[in-house]
Protein backbone atom coordinates (compact mmCIF):
# COMPACT_ATOMS: atom_id res chain seq x y z
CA UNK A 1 0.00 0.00 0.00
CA UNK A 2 0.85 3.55 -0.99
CA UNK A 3 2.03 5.18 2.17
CA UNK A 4 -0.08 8.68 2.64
CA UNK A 5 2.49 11.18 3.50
CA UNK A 6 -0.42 14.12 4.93
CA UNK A 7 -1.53 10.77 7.39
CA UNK A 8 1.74 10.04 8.48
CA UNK A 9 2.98 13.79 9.18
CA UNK A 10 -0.21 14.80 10.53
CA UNK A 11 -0.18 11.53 13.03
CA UNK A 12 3.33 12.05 13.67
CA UNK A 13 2.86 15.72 14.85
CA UNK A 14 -0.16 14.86 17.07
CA UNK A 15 2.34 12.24 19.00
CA UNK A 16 4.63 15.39 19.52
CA UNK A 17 1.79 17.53 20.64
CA UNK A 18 0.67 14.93 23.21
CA UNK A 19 4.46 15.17 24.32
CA UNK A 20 4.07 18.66 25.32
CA UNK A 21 0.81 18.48 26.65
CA UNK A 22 1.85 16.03 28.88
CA UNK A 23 5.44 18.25 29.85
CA UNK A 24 2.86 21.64 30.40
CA UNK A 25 0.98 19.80 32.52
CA UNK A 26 3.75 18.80 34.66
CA UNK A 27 4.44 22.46 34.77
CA UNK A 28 0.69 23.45 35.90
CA UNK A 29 -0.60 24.52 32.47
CA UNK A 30 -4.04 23.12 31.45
CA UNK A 31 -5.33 25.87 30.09
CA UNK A 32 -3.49 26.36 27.13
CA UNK A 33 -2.17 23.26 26.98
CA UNK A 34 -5.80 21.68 26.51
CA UNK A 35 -6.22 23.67 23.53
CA UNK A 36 -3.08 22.81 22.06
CA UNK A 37 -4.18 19.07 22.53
CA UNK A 38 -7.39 19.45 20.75
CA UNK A 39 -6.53 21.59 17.60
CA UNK A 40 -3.03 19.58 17.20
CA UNK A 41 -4.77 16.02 17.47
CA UNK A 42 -7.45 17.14 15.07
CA UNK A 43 -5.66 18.17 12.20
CA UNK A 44 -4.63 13.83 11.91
CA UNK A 45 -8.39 13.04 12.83
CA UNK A 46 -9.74 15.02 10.14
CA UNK A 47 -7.31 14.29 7.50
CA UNK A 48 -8.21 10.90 8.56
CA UNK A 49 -12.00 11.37 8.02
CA UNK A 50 -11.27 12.78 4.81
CA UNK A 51 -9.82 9.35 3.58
CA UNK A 52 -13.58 7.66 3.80
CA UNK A 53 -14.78 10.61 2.11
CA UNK A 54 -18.27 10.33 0.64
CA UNK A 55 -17.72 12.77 -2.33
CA UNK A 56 -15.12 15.04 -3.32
CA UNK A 57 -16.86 18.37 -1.61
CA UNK A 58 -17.11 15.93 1.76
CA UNK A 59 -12.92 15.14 1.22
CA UNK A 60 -12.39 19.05 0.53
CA UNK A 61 -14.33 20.11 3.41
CA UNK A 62 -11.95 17.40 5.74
CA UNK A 63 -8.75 19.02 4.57
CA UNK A 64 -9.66 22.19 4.78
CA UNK A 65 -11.19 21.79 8.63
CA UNK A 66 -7.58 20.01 9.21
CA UNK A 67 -6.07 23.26 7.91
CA UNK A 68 -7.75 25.25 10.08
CA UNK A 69 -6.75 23.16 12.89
CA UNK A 70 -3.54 23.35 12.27
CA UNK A 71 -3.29 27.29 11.58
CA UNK A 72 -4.98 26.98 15.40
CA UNK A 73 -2.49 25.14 16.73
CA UNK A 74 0.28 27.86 15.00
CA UNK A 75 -1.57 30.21 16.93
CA UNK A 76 -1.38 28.60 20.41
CA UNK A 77 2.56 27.69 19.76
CA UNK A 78 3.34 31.18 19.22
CA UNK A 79 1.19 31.67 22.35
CA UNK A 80 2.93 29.51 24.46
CA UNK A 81 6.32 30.46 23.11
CA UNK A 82 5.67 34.01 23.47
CA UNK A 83 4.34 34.08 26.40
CA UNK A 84 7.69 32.11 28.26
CA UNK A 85 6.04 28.68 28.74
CA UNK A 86 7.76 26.84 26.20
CA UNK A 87 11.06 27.60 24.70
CA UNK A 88 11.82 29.27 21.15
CA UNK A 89 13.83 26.55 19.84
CA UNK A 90 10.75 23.40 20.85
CA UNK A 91 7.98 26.30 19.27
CA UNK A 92 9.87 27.08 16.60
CA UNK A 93 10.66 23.12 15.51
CA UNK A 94 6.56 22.58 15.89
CA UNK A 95 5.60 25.45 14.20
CA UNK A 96 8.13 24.66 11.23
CA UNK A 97 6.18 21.28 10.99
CA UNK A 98 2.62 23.04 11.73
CA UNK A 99 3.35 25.38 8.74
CA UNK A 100 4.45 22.74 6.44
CA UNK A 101 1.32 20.93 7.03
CA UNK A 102 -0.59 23.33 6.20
CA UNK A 103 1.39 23.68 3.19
CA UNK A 104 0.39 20.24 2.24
CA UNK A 105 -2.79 20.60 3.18
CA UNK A 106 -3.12 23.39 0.80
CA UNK A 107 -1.94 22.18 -2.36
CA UNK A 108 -4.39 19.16 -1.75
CA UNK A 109 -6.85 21.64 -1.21
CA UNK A 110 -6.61 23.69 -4.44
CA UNK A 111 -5.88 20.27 -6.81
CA UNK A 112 -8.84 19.02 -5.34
CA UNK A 113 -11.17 21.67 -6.36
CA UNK A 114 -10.08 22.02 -9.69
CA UNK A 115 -10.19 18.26 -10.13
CA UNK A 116 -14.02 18.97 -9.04
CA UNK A 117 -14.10 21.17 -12.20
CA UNK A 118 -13.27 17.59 -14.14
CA UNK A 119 -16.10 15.44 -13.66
CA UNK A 120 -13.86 12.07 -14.94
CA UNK A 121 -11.39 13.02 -11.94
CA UNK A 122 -11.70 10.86 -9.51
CA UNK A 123 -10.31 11.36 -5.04
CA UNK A 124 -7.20 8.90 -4.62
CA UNK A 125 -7.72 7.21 -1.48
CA UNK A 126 -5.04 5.50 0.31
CA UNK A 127 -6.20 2.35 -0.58
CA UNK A 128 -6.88 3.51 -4.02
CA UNK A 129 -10.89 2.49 -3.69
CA UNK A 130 -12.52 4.96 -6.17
CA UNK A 131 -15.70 7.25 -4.91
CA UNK A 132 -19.52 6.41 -6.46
């Protein structure tokens, strides 16, 4: 099988986000931390829903909400490095990941909805199982 490289990136990055969840919490931070946790372990859920799409617009919408997620999590990365609770050089490795995800993200975005233009086009799921 074809390995997915937004899946595997996006998967990897939530492990690292549970990481430093788990290290702000030892250092008293929930508040912050907790929304770290959700927007950087749903940018992997969503891209995840977006492999059992049920039509191209439904696989466009998933990326897209895992976009936003993961321009969210830039935001509370800058937060928490800006604000002293986590140090430049761990924000600035995450955020260098965060951004290229959303790079990704983006060009599957925009091929996606001009391959909506083509109605032959067909969404290449990872197990290559074509849509109705």
């Amino acid at each position: 099988m074809k390995e997915n490289l937004i899946q595997q990136k996006s998967y990897d990055f939530a492990l690292k986000i549970i990481g430093l969840y788990r290290k702000l919490c030892k250092a008293n931070e929930f508040v912050l931390s907790k929304q770290l946790l959700r927007s950087g372990t749903s940018i992997g859920a969503n891209v995840e829903e977006g492999q059992a799409a049920q039509s191209r617009a439904d696989f466009v919408s998933k990326m897209s909400i895992a976009s936003k997620e993961a321009r969210e999590t830039c935001y509370w990365l800058r937060l928490l490095r800006d604000s002293g609770l986590i140090g430049s050089l761990e924000a600035d490795s995450l955020l260098s990941e965060s951004e290229s995800i959303i790079n990704i993200l983006t060009s599957i975005v925009k091929t996606s909805s001009q391959n909506s233009l083509n109605p032959k086009s067909k969404i290449q799921h990872s197990k290559s199982v074509p849509l109705p």
